[in-house]
C-alpha atoms as a PDB file:
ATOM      1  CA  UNK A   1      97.163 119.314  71.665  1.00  0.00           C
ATOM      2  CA  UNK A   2     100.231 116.516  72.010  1.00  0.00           C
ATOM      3  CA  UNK A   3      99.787 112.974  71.978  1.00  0.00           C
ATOM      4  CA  UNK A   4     101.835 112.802  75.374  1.00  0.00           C
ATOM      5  CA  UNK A   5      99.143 115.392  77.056  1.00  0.00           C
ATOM      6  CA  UNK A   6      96.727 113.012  76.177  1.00  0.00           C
ATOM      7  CA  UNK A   7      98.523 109.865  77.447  1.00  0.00           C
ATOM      8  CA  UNK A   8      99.330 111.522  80.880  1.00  0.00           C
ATOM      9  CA  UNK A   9      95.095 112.831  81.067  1.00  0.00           C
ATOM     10  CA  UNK A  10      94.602 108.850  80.482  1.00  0.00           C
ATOM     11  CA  UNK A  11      96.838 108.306  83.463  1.00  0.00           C
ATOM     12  CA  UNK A  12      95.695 110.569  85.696  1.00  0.00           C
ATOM     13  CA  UNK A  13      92.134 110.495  84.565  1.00  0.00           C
ATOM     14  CA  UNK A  14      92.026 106.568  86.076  1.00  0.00           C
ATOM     15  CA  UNK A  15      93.665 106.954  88.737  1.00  0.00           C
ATOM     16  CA  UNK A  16      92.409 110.061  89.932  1.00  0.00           C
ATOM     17  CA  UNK A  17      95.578 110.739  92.149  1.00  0.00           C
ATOM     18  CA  UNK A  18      98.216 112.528  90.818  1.00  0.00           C
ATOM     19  CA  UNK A  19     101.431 111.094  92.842  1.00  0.00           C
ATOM     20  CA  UNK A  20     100.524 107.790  91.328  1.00  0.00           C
ATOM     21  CA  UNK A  21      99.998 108.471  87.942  1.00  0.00           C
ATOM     22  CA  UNK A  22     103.605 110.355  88.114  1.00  0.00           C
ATOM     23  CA  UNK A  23     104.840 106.590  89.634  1.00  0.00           C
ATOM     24  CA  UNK A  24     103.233 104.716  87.000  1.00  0.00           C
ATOM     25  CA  UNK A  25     104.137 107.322  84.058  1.00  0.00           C
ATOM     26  CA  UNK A  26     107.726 107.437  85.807  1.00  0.00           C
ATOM     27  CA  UNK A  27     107.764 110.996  85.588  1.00  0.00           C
ATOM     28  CA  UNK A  28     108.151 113.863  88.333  1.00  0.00           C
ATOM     29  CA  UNK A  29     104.333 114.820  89.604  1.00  0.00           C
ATOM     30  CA  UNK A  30     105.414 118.574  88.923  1.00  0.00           C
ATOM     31  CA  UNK A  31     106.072 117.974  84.995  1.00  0.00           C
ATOM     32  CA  UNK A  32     102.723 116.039  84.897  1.00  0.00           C
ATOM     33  CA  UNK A  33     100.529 118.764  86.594  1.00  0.00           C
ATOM     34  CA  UNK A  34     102.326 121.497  84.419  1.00  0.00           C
ATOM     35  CA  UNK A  35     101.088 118.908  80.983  1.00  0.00           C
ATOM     36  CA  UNK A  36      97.669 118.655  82.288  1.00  0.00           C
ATOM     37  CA  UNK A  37      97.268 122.429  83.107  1.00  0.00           C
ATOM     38  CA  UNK A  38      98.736 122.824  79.314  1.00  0.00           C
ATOM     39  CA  UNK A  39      96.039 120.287  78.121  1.00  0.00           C
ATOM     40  CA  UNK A  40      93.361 122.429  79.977  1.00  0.00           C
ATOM     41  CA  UNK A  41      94.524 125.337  78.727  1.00  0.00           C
ATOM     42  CA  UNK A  42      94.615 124.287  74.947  1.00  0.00           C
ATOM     43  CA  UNK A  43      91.231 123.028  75.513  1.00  0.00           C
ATOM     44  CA  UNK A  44      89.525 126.051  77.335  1.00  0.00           C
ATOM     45  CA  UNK A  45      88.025 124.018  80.383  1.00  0.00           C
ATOM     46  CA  UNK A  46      89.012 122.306  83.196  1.00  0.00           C
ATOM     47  CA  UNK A  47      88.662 118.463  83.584  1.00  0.00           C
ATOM     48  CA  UNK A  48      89.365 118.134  86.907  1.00  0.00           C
ATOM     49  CA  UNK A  49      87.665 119.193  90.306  1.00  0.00           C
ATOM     50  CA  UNK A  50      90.128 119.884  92.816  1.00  0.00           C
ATOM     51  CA  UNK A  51      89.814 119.918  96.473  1.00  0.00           C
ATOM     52  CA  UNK A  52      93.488 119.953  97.946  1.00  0.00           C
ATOM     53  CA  UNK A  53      95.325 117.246  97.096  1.00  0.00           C
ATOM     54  CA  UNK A  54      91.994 115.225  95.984  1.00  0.00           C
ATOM     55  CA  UNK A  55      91.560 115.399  92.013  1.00  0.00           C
ATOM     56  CA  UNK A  56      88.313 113.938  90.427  1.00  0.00           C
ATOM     57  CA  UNK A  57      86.937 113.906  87.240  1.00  0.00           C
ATOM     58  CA  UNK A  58      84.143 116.740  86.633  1.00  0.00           C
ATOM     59  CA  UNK A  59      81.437 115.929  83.479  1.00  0.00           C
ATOM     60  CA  UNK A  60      83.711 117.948  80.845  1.00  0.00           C
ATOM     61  CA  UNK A  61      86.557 115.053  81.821  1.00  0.00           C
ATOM     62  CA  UNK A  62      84.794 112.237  81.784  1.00  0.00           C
ATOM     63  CA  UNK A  63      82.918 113.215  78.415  1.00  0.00           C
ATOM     64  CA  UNK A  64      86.829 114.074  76.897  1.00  0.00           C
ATOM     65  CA  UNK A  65      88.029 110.641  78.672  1.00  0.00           C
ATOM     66  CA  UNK A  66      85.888 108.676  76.086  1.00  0.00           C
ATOM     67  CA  UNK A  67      86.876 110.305  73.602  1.00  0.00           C
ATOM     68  CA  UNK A  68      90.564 110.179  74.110  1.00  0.00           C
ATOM     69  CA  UNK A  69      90.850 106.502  75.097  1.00  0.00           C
ATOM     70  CA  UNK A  70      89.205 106.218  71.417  1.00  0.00           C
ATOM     71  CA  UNK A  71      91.555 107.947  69.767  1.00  0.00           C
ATOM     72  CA  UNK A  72      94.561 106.632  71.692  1.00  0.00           C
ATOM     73  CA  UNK A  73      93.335 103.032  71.022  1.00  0.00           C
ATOM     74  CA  UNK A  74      92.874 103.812  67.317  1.00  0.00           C
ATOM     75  CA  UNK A  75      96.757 104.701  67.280  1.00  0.00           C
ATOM     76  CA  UNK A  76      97.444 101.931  69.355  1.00  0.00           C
ATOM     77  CA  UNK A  77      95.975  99.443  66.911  1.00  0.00           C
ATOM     78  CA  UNK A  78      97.927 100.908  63.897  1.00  0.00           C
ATOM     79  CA  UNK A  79     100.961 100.739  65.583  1.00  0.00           C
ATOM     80  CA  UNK A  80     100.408  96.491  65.911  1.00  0.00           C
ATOM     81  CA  UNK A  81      99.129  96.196  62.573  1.00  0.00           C
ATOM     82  CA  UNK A  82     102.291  97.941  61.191  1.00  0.00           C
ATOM     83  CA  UNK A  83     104.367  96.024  63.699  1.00  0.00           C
ATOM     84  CA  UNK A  84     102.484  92.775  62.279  1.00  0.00           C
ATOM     85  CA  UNK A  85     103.185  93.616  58.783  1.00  0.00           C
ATOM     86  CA  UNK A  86     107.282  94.334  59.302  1.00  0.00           C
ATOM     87  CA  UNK A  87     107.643  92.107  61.878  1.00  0.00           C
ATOM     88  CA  UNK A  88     104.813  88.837  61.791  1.00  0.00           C
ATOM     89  CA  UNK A  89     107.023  86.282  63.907  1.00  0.00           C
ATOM     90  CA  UNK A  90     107.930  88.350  66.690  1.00  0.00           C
ATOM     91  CA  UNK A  91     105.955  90.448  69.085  1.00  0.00           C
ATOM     92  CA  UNK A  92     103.545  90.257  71.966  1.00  0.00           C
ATOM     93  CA  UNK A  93     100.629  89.007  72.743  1.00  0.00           C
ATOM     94  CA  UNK A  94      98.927  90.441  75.483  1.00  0.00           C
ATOM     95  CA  UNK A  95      96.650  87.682  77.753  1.00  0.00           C
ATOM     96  CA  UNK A  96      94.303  87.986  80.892  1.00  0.00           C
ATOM     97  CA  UNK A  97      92.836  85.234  82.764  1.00  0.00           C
ATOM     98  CA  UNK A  98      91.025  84.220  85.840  1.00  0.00           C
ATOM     99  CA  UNK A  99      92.500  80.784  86.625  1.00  0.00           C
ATOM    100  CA  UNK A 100      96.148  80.216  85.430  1.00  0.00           C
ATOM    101  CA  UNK A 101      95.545  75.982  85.891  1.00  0.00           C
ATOM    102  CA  UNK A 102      95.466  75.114  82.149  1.00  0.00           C
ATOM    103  CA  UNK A 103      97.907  78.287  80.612  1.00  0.00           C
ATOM    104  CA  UNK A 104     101.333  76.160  81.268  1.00  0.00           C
ATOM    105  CA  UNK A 105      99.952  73.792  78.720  1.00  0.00           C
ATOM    106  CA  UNK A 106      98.631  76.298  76.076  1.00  0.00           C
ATOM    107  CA  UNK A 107     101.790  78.402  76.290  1.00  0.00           C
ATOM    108  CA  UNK A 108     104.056  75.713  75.869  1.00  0.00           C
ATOM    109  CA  UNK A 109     102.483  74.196  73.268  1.00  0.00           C
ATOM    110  CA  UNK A 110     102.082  77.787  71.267  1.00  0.00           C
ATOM    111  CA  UNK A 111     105.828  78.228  71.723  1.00  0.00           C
ATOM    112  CA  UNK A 112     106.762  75.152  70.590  1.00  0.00           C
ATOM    113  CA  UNK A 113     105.407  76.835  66.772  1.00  0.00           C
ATOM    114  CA  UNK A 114     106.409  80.567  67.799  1.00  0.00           C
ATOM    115  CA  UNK A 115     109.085  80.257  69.906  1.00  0.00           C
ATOM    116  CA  UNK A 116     109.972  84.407  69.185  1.00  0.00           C
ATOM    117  CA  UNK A 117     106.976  85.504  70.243  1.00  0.00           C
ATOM    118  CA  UNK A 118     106.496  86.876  73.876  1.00  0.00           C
ATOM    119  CA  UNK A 119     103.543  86.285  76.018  1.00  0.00           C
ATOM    120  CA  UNK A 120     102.661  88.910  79.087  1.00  0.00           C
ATOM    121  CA  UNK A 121     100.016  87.578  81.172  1.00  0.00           C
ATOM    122  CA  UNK A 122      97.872  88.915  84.111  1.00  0.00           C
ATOM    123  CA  UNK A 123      95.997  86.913  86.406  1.00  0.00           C
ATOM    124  CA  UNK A 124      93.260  89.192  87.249  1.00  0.00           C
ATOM    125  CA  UNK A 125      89.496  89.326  88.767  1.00  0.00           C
ATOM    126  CA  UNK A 126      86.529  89.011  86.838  1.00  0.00           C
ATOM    127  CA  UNK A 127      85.632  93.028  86.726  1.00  0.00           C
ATOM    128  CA  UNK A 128      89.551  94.018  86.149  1.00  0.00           C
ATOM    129  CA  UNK A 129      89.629  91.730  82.884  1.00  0.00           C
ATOM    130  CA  UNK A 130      86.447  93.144  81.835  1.00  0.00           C
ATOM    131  CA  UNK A 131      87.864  96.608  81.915  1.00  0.00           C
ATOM    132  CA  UNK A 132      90.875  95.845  80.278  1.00  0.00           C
ATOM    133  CA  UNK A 133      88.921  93.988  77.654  1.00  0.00           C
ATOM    134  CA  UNK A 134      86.945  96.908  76.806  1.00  0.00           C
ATOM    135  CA  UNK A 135      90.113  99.196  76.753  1.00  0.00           C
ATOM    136  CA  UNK A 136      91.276  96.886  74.430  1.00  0.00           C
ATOM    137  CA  UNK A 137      94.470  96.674  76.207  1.00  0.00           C
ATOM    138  CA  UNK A 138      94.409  92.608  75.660  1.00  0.00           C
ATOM    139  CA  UNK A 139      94.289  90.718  72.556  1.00  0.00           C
ATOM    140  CA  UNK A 140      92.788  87.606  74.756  1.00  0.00           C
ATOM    141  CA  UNK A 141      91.041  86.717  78.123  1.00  0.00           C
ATOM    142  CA  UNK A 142      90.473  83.393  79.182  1.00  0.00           C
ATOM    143  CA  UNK A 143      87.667  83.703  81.697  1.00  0.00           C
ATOM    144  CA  UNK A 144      84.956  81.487  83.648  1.00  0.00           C
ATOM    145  CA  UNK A 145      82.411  82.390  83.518  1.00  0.00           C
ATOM    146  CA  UNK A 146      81.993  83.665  79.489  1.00  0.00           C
ATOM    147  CA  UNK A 147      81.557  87.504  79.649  1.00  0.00           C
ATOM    148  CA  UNK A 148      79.056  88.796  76.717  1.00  0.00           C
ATOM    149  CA  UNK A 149      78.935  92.470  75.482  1.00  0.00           C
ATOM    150  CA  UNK A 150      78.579  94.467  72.394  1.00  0.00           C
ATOM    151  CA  UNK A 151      82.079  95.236  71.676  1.00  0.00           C
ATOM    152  CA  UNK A 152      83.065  91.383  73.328  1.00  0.00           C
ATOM    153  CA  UNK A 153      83.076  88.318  71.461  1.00  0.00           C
ATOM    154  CA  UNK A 154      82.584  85.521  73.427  1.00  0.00           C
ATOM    155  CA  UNK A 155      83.742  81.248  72.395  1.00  0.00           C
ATOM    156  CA  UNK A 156      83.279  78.729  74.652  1.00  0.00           C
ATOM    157  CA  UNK A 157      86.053  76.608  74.357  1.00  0.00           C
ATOM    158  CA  UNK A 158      85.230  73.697  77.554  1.00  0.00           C
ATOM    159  CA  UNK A 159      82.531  72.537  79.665  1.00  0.00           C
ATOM    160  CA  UNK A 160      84.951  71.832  83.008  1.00  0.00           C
ATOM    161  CA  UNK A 161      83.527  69.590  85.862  1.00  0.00           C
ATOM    162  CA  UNK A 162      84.069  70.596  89.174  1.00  0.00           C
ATOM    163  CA  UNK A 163      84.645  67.597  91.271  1.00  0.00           C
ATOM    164  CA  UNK A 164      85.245  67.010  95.367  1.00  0.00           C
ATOM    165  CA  UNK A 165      89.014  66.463  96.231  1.00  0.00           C
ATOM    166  CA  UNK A 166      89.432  64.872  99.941  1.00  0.00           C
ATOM    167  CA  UNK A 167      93.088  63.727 101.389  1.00  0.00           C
ATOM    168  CA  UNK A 168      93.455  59.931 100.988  1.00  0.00           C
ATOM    169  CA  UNK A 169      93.014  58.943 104.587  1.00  0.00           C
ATOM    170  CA  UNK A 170      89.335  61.031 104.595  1.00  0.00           C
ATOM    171  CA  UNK A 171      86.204  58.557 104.944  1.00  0.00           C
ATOM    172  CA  UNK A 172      85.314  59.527 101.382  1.00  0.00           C
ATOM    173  CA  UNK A 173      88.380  58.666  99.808  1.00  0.00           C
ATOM    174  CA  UNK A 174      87.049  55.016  99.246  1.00  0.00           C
ATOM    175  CA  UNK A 175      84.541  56.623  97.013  1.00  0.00           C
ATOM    176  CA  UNK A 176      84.457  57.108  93.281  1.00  0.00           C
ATOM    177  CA  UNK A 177      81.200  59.740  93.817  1.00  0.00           C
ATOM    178  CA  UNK A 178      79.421  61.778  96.384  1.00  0.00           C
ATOM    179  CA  UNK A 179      76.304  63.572  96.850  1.00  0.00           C
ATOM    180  CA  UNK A 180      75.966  66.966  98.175  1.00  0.00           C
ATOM    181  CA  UNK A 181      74.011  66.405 101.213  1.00  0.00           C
ATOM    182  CA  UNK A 182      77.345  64.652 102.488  1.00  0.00           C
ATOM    183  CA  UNK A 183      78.957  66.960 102.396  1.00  0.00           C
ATOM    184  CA  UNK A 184      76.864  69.304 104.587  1.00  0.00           C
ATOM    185  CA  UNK A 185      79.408  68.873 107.639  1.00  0.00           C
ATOM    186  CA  UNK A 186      81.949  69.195 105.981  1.00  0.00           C
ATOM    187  CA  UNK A 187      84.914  71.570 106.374  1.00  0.00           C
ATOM    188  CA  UNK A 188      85.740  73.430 102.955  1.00  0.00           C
ATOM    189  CA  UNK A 189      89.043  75.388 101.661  1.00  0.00           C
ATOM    190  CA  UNK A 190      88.011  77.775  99.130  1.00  0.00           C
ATOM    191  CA  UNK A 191      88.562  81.061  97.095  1.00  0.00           C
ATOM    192  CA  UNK A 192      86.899  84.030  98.714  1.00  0.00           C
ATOM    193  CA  UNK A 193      83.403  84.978  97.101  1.00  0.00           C
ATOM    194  CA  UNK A 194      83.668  86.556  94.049  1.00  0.00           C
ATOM    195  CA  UNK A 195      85.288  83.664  91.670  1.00  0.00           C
ATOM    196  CA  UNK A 196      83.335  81.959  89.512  1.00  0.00           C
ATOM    197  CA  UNK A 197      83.952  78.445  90.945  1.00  0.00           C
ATOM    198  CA  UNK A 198      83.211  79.635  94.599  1.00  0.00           C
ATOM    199  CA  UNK A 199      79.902  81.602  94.085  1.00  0.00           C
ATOM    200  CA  UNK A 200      78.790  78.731  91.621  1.00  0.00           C
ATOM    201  CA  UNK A 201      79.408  75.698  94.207  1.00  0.00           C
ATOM    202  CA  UNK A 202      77.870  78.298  97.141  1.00  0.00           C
ATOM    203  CA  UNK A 203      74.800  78.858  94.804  1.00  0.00           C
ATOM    204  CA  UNK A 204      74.521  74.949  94.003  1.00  0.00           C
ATOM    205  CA  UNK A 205      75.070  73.829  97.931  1.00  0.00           C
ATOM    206  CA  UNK A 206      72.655  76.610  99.357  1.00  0.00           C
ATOM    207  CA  UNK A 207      69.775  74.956  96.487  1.00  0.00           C
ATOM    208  CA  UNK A 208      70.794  71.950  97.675  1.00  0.00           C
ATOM    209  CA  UNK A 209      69.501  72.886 101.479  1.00  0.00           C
ATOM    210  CA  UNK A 210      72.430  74.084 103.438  1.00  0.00           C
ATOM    211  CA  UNK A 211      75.791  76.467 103.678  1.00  0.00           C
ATOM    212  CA  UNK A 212      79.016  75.235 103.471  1.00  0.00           C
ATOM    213  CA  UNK A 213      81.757  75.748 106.368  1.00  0.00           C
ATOM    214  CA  UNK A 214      85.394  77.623 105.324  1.00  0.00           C
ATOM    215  CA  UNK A 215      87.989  77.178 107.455  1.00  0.00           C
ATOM    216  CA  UNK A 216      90.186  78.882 104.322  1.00  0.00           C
ATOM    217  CA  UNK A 217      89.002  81.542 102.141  1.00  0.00           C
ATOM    218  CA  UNK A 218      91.656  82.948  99.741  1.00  0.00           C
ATOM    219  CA  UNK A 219      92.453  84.156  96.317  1.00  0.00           C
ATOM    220  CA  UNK A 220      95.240  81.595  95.010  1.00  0.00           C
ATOM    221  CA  UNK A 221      93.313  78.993  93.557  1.00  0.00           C
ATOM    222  CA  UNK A 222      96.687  76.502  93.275  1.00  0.00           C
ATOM    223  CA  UNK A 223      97.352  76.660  96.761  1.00  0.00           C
ATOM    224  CA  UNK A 224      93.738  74.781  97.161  1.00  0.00           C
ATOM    225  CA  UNK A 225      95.714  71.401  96.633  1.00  0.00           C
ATOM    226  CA  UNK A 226      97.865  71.542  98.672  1.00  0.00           C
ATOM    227  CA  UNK A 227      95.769  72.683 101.478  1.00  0.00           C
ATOM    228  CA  UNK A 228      93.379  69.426 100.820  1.00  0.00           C
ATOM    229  CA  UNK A 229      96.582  66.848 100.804  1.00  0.00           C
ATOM    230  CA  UNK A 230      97.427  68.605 104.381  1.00  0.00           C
ATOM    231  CA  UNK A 231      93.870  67.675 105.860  1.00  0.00           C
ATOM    232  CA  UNK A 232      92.903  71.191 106.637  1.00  0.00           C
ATOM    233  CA  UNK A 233      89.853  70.591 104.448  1.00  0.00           C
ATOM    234  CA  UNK A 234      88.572  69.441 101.588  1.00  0.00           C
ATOM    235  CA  UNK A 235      87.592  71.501  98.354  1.00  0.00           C
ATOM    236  CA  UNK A 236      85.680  71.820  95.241  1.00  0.00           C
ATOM    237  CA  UNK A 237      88.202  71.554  92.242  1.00  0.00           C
ATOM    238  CA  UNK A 238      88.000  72.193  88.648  1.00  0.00           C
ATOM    239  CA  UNK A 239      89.025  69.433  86.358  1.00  0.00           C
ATOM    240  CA  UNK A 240      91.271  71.078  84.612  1.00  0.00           C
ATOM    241  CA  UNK A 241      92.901  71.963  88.119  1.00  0.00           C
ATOM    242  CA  UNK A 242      93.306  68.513  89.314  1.00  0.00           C
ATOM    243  CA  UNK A 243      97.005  67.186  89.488  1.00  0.00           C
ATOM    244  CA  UNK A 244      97.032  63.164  89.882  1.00  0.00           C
ATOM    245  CA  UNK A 245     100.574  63.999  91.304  1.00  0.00           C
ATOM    246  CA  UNK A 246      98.932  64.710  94.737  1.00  0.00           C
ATOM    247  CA  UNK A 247      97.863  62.427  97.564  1.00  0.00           C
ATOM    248  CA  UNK A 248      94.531  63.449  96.826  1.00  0.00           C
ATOM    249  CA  UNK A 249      90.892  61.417  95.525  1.00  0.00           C
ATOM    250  CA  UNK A 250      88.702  63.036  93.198  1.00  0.00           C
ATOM    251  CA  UNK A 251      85.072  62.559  93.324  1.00  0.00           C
ATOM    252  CA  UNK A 252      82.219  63.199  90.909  1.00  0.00           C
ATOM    253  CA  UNK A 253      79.187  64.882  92.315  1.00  0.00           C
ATOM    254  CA  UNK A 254      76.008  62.234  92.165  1.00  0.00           C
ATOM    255  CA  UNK A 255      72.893  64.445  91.955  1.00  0.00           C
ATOM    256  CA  UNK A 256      74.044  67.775  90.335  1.00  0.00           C
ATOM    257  CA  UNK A 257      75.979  68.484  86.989  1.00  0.00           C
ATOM    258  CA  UNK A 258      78.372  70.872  88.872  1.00  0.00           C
ATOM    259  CA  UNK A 259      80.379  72.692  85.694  1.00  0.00           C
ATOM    260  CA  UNK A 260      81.900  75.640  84.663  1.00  0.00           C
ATOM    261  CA  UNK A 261      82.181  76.935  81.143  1.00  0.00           C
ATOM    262  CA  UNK A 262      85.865  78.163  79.756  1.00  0.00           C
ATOM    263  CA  UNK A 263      85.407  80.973  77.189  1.00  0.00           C
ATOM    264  CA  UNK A 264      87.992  82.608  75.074  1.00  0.00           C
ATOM    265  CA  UNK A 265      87.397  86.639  74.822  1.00  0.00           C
ATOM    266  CA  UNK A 266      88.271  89.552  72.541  1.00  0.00           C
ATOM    267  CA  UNK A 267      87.409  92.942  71.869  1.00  0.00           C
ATOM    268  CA  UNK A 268      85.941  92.889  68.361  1.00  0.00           C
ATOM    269  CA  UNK A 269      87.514  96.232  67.766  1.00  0.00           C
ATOM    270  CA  UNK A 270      91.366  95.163  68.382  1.00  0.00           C
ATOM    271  CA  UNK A 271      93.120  94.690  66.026  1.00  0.00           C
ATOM    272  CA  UNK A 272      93.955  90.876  66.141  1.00  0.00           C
ATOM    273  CA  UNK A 273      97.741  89.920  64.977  1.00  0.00           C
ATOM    274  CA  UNK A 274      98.732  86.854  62.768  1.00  0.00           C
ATOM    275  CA  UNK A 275     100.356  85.304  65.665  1.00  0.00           C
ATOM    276  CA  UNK A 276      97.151  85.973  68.049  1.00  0.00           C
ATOM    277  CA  UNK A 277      94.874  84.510  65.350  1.00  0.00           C
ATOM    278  CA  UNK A 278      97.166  81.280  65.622  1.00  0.00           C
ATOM    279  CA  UNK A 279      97.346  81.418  69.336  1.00  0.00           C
ATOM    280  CA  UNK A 280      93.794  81.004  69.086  1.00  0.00           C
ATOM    281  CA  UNK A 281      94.192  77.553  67.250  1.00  0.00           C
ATOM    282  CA  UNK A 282      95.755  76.224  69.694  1.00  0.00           C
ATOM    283  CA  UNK A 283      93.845  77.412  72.671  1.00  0.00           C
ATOM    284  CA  UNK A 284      90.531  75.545  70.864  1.00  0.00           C
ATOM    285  CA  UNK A 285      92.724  72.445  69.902  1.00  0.00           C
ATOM    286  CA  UNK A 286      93.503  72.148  73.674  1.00  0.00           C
ATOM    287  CA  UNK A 287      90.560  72.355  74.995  1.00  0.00           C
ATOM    288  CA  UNK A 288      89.154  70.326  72.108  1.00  0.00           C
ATOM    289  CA  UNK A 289      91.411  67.252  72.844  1.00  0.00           C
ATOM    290  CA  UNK A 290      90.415  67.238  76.358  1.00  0.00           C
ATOM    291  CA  UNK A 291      86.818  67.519  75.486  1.00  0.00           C
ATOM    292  CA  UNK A 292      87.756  63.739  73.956  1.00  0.00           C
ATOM    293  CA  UNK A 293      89.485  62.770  76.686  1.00  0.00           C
END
């Protein structure tokens, strides 16, 4: 058995489509079927079920998938840790999030103390950070809401508020504070359902008595903003998303604490670098100085 049989199974075994693992291995699909039939052959069984082109994953595969991805991340983690040792001030570190509205900040102020090391970050959903966290394919996530597991460990690093931002020349814009109910008849520009901000302010509104009215759903939560200073509605907006740049009021909800907790996540079994430790520092000293804000 070969270490590259078993990182073309990984491949193939998640995407369960051989032309596209080929793509994404950047190999020809005929050497990666002939490496796979080797791999079945050296292990006696097949780990595929194949109808035409469809390929999926039979028990004996998904039961050899586990223990692969274990012993691939294993080698993974040795090959940092020796990388760390030769080489401490250069490197990558590897970062997910779900809201990008506070990582210009952290970045900049990390790379004003490592300026060698490189950063390669994914703005991802919810369930796609959770995979890669358990892969272990990330030394950090920066997630709301906090995701707890057994192999996940979990800091809360900010409470955010999430305030009400209407266009200057709206009838609220006067105001330094609104209640819900006001809000009832409202048109709203939003993320579609499944971010944490959206589902939280749908959950809050609906306890509240009533459902609020889109007229935008989408997933780029900058683009909110801009959207509000236009007049095409008016939106629920993190703190740490607000930008006093804009034509826009911000105002505090009255009768609800409407928040959203910022946590910091790792796998507990990666192996953590010196310069991933550090970025650390900094991510809880910026939140931590606009806690005192």
């Amino acid at each position: 058995m070969e270490l590259l049989q078993l990182q073309y199974f990984l491949a193939v075994a998640r995407l369960e489509h051989m032309t596209e693992a080929a793509r994404s291995l950047h190999v020809t699909q005929s050497s990666l079927s002939k490496t796979i039939q080797r791999l079945e052959e050296d292990l006696g069984a097949p780990l595929f079920d194949r109808t035409g082109r469809k390929l999926r994953l039979n028990e004996i595969g998904r039961r050899f998938l586990r223990r692969a991805e274990k012993a691939l991340f294993e080698l993974e983690q040795g090959k940092q840790e020796i990388s760390d040792l030769t080489s401490p001030d250069h490197g990558t570190i590897e970062l997910a999030v779900t809201n990008a509205s506070t990582l210009p900040n952290i970045l900049r102020e990390f790379r004003k103390k490592h300026p060698h090391i490189q950063f390669h970050v994914q703005m991802l959903t919810t369930q796609e950070m959770i995979t890669l966290l358990y892969r272990g394919e990330v030394d950090f996530c920066l997630s709301s809401p906090p995701i707890k597991g057994d192999e996940i460990e979990c800091q809360i690093v900010y409470i955010d508020p999430i305030h009400v931002a209407v266009p200057m020349e709206h009838r609220l814009a006067e105001r330094s504070s609104v209640s819900l109910k006001e809000l009832k008849d409202e048109w709203f520009v939003g993320v579609k359902r499944g971010y944490r901000t959206r589902d939280l302010v749908d959950s809050v509104c609906h306890s509240a008595g009533f459902v609020l009215h889109y007229v935008y759903e989408g997933n780029e939560p900058a683009r909110l903003s801009a959207l509000v200073e236009a007049g095409i509605g008016i939106a629920f907006i993190p703190s740490t998303a607000m930008n006093s740049r804009e034509n826009i009021k911000y105002l505090q909800v009255e009768d609800h604490e409407l928040v959203r907790e910022i946590a910091l996540l790792w796998n507990k079994n990666r192996y953590i670098s010196r310069a991933a430790l550090e970025f650390r520092e900094v991510v809880v000293d910026y939140f931590g100085t606009l806690s005192k804000n």
